[in-house]
Protein backbone atom coordinates (compact mmCIF):
# COMPACT_ATOMS: atom_id res chain seq x y z
CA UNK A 1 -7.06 5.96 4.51
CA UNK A 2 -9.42 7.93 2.71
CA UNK A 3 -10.32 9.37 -0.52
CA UNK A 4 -11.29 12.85 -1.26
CA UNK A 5 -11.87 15.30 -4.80
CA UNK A 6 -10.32 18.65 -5.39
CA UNK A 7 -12.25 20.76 -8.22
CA UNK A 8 -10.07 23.25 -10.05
CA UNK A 9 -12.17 25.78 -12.55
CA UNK A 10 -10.11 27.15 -15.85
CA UNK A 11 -11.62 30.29 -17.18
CA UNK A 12 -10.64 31.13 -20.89
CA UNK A 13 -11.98 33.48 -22.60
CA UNK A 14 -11.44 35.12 -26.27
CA UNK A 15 -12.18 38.32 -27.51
CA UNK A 16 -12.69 39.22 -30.90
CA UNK A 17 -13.31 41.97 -32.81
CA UNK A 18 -17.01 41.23 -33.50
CA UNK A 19 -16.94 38.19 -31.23
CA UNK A 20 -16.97 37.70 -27.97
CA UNK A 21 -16.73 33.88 -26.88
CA UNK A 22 -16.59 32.68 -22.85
CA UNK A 23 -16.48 29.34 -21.36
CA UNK A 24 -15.82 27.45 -18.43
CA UNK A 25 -13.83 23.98 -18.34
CA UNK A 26 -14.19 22.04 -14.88
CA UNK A 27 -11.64 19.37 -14.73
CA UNK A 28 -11.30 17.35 -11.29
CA UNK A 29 -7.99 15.53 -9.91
CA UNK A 30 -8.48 12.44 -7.27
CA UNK A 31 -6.85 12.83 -4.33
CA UNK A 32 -6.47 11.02 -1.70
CA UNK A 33 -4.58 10.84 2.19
CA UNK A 34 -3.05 7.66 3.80
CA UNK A 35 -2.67 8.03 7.43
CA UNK A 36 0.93 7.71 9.17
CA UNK A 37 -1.27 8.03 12.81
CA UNK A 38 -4.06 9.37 14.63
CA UNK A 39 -4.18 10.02 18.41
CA UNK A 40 -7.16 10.58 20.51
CA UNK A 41 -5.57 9.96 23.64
CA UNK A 42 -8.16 7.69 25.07
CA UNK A 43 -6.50 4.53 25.48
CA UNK A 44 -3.77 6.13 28.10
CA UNK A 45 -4.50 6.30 31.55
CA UNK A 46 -4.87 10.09 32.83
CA UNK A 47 -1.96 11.38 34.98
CA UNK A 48 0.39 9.37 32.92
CA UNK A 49 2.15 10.75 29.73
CA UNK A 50 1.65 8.69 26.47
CA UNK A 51 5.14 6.58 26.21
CA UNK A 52 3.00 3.66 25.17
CA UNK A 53 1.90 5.32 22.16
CA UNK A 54 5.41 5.89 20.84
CA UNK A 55 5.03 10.05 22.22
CA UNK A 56 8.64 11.19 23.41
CA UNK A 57 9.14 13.87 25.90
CA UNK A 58 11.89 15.99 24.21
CA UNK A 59 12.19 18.50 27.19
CA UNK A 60 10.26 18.42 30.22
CA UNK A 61 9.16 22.32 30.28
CA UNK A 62 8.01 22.63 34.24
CA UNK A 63 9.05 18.83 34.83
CA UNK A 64 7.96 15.57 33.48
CA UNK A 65 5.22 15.01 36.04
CA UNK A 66 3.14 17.62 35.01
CA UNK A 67 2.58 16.74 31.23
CA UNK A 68 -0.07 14.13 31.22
CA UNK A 69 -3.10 13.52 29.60
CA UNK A 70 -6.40 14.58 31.43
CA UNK A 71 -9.86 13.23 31.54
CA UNK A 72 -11.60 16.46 32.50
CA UNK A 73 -11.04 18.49 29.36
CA UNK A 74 -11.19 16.91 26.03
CA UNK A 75 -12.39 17.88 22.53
CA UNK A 76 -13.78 14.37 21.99
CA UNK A 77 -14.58 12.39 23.70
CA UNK A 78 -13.24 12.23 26.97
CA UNK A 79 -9.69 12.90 27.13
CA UNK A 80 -6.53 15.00 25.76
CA UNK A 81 -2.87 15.34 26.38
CA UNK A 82 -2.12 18.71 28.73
CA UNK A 83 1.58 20.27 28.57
CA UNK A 84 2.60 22.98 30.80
CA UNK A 85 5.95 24.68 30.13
CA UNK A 86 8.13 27.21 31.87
CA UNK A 87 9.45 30.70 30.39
CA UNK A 88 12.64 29.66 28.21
CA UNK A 89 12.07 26.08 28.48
CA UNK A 90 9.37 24.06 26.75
CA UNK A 91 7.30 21.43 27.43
CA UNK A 92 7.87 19.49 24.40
CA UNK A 93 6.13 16.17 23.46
CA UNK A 94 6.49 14.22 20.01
CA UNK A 95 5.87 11.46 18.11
CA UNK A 96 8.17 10.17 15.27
CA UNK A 97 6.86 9.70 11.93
CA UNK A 98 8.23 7.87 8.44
CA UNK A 99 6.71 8.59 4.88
CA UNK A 100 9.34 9.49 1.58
CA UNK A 101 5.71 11.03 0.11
CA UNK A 102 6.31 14.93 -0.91
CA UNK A 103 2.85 15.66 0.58
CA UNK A 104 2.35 15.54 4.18
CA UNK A 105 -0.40 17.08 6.75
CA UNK A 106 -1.77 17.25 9.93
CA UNK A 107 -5.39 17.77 11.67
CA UNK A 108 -5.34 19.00 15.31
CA UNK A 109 -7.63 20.30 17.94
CA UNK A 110 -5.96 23.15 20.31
CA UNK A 111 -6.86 24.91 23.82
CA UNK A 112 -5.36 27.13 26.01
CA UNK A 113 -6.31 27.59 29.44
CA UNK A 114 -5.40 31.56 29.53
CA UNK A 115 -3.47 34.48 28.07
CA UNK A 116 -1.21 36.99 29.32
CA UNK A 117 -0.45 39.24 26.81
CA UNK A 118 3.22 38.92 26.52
CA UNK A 119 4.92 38.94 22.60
CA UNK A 120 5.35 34.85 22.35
CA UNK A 121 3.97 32.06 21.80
CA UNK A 122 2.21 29.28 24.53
CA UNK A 123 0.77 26.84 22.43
CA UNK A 124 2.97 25.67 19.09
CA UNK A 125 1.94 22.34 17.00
CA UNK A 126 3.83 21.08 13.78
CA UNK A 127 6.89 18.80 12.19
CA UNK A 128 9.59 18.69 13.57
CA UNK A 129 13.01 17.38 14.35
CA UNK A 130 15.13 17.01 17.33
CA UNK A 131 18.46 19.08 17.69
CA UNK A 132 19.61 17.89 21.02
CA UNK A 133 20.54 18.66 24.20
CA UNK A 134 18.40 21.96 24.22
CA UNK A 135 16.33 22.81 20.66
CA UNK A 136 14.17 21.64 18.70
CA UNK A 137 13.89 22.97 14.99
CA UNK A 138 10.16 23.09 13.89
CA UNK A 139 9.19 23.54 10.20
CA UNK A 140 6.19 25.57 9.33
CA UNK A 141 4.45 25.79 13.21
CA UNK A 142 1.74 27.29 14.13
CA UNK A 143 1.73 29.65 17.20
CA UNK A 144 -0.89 30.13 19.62
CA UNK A 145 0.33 33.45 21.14
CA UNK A 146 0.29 34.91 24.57
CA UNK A 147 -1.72 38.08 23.15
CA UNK A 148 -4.81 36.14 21.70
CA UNK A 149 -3.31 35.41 17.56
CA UNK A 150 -2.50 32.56 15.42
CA UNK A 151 0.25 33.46 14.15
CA UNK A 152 3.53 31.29 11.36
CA UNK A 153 6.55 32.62 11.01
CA UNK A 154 7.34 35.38 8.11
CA UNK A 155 3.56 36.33 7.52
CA UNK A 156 2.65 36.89 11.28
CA UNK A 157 -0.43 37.41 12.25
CA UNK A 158 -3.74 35.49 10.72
CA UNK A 159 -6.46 35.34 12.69
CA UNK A 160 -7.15 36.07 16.50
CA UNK A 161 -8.53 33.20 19.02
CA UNK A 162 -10.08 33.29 22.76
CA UNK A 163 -8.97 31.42 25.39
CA UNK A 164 -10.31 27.82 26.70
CA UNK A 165 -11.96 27.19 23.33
CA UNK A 166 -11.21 24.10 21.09
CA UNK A 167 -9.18 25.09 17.93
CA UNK A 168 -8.75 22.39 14.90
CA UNK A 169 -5.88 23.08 12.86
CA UNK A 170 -4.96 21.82 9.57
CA UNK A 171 -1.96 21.66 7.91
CA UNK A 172 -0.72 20.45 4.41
CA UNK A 173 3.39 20.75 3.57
CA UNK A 174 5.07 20.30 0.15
CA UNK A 175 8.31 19.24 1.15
CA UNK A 176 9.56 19.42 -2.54
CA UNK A 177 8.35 22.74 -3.61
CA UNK A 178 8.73 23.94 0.29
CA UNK A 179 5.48 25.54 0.55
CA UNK A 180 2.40 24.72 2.79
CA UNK A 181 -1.43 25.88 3.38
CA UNK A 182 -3.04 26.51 6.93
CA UNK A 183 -6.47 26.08 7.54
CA UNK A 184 -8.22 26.85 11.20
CA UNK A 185 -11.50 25.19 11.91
CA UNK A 186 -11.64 24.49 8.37
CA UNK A 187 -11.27 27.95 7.09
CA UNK A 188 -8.03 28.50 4.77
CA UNK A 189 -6.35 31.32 6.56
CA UNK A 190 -2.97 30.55 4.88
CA UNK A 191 -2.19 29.77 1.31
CA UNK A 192 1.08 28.61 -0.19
CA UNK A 193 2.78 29.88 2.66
CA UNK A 194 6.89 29.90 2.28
CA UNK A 195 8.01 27.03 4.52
CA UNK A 196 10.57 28.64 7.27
CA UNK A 197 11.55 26.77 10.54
CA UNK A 198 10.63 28.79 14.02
CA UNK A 199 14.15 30.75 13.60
CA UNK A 200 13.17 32.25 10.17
CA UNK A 201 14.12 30.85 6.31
CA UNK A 202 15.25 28.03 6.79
CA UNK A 203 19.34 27.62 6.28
CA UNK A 204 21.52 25.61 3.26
CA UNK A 205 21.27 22.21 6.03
CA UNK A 206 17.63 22.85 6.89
CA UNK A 207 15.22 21.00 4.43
CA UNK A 208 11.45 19.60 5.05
CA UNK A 209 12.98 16.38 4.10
CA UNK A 210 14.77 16.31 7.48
CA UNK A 211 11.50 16.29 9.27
CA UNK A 212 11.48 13.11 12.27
CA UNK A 213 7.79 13.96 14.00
CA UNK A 214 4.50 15.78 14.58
CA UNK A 215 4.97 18.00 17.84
CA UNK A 216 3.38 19.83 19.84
CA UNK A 217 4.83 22.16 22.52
CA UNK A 218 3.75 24.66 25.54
CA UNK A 219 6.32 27.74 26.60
CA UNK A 220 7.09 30.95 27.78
CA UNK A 221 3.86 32.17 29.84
CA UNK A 222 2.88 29.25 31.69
CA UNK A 223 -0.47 28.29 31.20
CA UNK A 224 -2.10 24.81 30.47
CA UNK A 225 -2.59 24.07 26.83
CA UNK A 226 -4.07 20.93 25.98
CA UNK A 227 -3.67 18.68 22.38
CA UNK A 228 -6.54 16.67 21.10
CA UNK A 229 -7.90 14.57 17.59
CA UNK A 230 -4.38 14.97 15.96
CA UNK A 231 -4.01 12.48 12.75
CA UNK A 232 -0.92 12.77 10.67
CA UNK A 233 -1.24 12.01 7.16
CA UNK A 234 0.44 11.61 3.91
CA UNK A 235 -1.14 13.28 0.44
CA UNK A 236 -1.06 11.85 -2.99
CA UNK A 237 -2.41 12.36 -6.21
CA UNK A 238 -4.31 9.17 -7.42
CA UNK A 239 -3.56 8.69 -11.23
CA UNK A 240 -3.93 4.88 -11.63
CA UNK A 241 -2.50 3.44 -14.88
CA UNK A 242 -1.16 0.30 -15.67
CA UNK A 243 1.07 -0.95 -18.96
CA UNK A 244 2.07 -4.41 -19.98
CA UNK A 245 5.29 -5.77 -21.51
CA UNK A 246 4.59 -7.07 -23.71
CA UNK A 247 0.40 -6.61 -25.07
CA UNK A 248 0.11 -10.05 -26.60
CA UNK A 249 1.59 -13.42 -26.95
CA UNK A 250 1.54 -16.52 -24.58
CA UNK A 251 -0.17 -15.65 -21.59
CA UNK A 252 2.40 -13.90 -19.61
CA UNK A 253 3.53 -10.45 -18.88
CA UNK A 254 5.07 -8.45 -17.25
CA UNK A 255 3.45 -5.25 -15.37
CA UNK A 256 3.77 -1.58 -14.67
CA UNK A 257 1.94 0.31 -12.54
CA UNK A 258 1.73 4.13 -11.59
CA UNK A 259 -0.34 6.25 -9.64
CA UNK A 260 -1.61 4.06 -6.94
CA UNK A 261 -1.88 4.48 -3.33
CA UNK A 262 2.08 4.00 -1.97
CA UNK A 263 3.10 1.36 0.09
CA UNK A 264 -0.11 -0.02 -0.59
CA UNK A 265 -0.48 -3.52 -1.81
CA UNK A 266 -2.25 -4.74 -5.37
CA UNK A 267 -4.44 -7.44 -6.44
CA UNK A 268 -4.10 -8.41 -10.13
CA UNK A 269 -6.92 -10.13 -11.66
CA UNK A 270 -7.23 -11.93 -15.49
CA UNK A 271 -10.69 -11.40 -16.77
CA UNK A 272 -11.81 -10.89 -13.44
CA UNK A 273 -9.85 -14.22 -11.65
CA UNK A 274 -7.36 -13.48 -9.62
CA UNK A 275 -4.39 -14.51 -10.44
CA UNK A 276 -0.51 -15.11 -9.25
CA UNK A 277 2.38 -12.50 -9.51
CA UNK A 278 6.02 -12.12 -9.02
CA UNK A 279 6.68 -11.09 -6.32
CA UNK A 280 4.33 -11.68 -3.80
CA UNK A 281 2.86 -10.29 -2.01
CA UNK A 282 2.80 -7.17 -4.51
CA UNK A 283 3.54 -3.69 -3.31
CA UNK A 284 3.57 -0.17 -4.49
CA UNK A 285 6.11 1.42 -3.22
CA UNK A 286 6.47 5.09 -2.30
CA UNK A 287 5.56 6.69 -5.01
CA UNK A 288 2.80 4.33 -5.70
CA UNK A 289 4.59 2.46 -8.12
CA UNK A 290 5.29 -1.62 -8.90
CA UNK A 291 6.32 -4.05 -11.52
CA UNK A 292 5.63 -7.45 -11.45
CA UNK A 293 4.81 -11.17 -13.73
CA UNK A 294 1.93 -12.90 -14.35
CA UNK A 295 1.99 -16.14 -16.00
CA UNK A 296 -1.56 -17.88 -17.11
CA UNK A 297 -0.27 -20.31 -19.09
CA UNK A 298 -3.31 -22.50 -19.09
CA UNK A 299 -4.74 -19.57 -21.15
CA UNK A 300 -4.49 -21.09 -24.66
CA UNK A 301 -8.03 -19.45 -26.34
CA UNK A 302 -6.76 -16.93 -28.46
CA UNK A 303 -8.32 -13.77 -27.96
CA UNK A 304 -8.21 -10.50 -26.19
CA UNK A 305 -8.42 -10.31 -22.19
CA UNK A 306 -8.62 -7.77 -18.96
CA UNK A 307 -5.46 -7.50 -16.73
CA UNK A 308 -6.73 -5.24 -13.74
CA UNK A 309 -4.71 -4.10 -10.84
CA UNK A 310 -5.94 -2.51 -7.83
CA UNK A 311 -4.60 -1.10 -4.78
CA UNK A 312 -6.01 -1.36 -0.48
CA UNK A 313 -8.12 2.28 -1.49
CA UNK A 314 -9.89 0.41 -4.27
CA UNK A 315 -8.08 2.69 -6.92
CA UNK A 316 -8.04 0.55 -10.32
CA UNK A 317 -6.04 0.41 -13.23
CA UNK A 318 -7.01 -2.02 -16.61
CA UNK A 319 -4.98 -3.36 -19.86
CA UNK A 320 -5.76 -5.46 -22.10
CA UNK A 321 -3.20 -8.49 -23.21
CA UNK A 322 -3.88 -10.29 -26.44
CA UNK A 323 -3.43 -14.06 -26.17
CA UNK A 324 -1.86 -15.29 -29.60
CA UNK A 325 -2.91 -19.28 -29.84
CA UNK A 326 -0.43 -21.87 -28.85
CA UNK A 327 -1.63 -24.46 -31.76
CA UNK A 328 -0.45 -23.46 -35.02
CA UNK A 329 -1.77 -23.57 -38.28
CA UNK A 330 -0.41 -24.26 -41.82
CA UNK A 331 -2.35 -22.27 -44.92
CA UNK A 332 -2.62 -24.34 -48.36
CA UNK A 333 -2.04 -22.51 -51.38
CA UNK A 334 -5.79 -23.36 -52.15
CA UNK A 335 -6.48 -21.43 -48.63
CA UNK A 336 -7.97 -24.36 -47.06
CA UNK A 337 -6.30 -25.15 -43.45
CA UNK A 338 -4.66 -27.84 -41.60
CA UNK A 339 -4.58 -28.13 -37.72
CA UNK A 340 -2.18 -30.01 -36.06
CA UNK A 341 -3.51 -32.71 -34.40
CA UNK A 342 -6.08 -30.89 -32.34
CA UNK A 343 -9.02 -31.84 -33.45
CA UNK A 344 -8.49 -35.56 -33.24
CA UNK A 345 -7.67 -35.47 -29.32
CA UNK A 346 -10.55 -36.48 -27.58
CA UNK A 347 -12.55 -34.04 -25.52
CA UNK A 348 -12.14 -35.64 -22.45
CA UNK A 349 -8.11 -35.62 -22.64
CA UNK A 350 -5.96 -33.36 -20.79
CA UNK A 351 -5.52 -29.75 -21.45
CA UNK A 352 -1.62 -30.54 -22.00
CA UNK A 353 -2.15 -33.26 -24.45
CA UNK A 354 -4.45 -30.71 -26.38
CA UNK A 355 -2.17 -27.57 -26.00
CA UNK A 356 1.05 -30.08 -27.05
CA UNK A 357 -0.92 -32.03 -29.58
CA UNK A 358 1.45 -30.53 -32.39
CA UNK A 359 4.15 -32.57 -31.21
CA UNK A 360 1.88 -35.81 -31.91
CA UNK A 361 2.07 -35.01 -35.40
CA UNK A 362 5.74 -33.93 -35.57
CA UNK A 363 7.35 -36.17 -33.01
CA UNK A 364 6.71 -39.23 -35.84
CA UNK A 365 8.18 -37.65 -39.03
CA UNK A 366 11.14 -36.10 -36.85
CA UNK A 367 12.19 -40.14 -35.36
CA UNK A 368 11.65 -40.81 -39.16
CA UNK A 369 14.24 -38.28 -40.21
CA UNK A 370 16.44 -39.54 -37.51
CA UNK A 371 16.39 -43.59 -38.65
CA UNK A 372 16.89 -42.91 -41.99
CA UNK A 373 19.85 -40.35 -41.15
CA UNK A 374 21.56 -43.14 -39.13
CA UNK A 375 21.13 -45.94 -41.62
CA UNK A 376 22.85 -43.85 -44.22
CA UNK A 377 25.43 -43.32 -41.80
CA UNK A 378 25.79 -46.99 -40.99
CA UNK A 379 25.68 -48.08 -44.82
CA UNK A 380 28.14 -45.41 -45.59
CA UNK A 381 31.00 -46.92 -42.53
CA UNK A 382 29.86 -50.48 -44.48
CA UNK A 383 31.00 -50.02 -47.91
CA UNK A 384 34.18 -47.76 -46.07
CA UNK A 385 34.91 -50.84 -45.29
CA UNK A 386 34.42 -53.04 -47.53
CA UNK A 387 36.88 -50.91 -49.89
């Protein structure tokens, strides 16, 4: 996981009549990815395809033997995974992938061996899902055609390539708004693109939401393309902020966090200790969100103090919580003050006896009440009967 800043600039400017008044306002939102995987392909042995890894072979385009990974052609550092397809039926490899975040992206490297100048495409990459026994829907891919373009469906063309030359490709999808940006060796060549599936808009049953992997794919013209560096990851804004329930009393609480990395779990701390919470462990969940207790009841110096909560990416989140004190105090009429018993238990006694030391006091005059309550009961039953 990783952090990262985007930097939006607001221009505003106002005219008037004798006055004319510009400014600019820079205002920056943290960011940040989580990945779901990343794949270099160098733990496989070459010649075999990558079923260790979780990859699945959804069709076997020229058969299964020849998609493999290689050790002779690689963007980094030594190997990558090569697919080789036949015309009308793809050589399709995937890998399934989980995340409920809106915000979801891809990095890839891309080669093809040659071009043949027919009107479709040989390399693809994207999400997907599978739509057995013979198609697989793809949402927002990106073609490598046959005639030397990179090319998504409903804007066409965006930019030509050569081939056997390493292409990274990056992709970010908002599943809720149904939009998504492409950017090609880190140049955006696509921006808020409409999010279609490789048949066209996508259909009343057809929804981002429905994605199940990352894929990539090799068809029509057959020609070796090779897949390389891919990580899959899942976007978020990070907005950290955390509320308690109540701000002051006895030193418990209860918490609410929002804005932190999802799925991620959180360390609460009083005044820089950490401390215990219900439940534990304690985890956002996928929103980045969480609730929990803490109870610091051997916290009896009245006063205010720092509950902090932070998440695995070191985002951070304070509140205060003011401690009320657990002695209390009586005021005289001539404003001078009474403690309870407090300052007559010795230093060296136990925090309990101090925090409790009311009852010291109390405890006597209450068993007092309670004898002379029972002797007017008994002297009452005694002259019942002695009428």
């Amino acid at each position: 996981m990783k952090k990262f800043e985007l930097t939006f600039t607001v221009f505003l400017t106002l005219s008037l009549t004798f006055l004319a008044l510009s400014c600019t306002v820079q205002f920056k939102v943290r960011a940040a990815e989580q990945v779901i995987f990343e794949e270099d392909f160098e733990s496989y042995q070459a010649g075999a395809f990558p079923t260790s890894g979780d990859w699945k072979l959804w069709y076997d385009g020229m058969g299964s033997e020849h998609q493999f990974i290689v050790d002779n052609v690689s963007s980094s550092p030594t190997k990558s995974l090569k697919l080789l397809g036949v015309n009308g039926w793809a050589a399709y490899a995937a890998k399934p992938i989980e995340t409920d975040l809106p915000l979801i992206g891809f990095n890839a490297s891309v080669k093809v061996e040659s071009l043949g100048g027919d009107d479709r495409d040989i390399a693809r990459l994207g999400f997907a899902a599978l739509v057995p026994p013979v198609y697989a829907r793809s949402y927002a891919p990106i073609f490598f055609t046959d005639y030397g373009t990179i090319k998504v469906v409903g804007e066409g063309d965006l930019q030509s390539y050569v081939a056997d030359r390493w292409y990274k490709v990056t992709v970010i999808m908002d599943r809720n708004a149904e939009t998504y940006s492409l950017w090609v060796d880190d140049v955006l060549v696509g921006e808020n693109l409409t999010v279609m599936t490789n048949r066209g808009p996508m259909t009343a049953e057809e929804t981002p939401w429905k994605i199940e992997a990352f894929a990539v794919s090799q068809n029509y013209h057959s020609t070796n393309a090779y897949f390389d560096d891919i990580t899959v990851f899942s976007a978020f804004e990070a907005d950290p902020k955390l509320e308690l329930e109540p701000t002051s009393g006895i030193a418990a609480t209860t918490l609410v966090g929002s804005g932190f990395a999802p799925n991620s779990e959180i360390s609460v701390t009083w005044n820089g200790t950490t401390v215990h919470t219900v439940p534990s462990p304690l985890v956002t969940d996928g929103y980045g969100s969480f609730t929990a207790i803490i109870s610091v009841l051997n916290q009896t110096v009245a006063g205010s103090y720092d509950v902090s909560a932070v998440d695995e990416m070191g985002y951070e989140a304070t509140a205060t919580f003011e401690v009320v004190s657990a002695c209390p105090t009586s005021t005289l009429e001539d404003n001078s003050t009474i403690n309870f018993g407090a300052d007559h238990i010795p230093a060296s006694a136990p925090a309990s006896v101090a925090t409790w030391s009311p009852l010291l006091v109390i405890a006597p005059a209450v068993l007092a009440v309670a004898v002379i309550y029972t002797r007017g009961v008994h002297v009452s039953k005694q002259e019942k009967r002695t009428q």
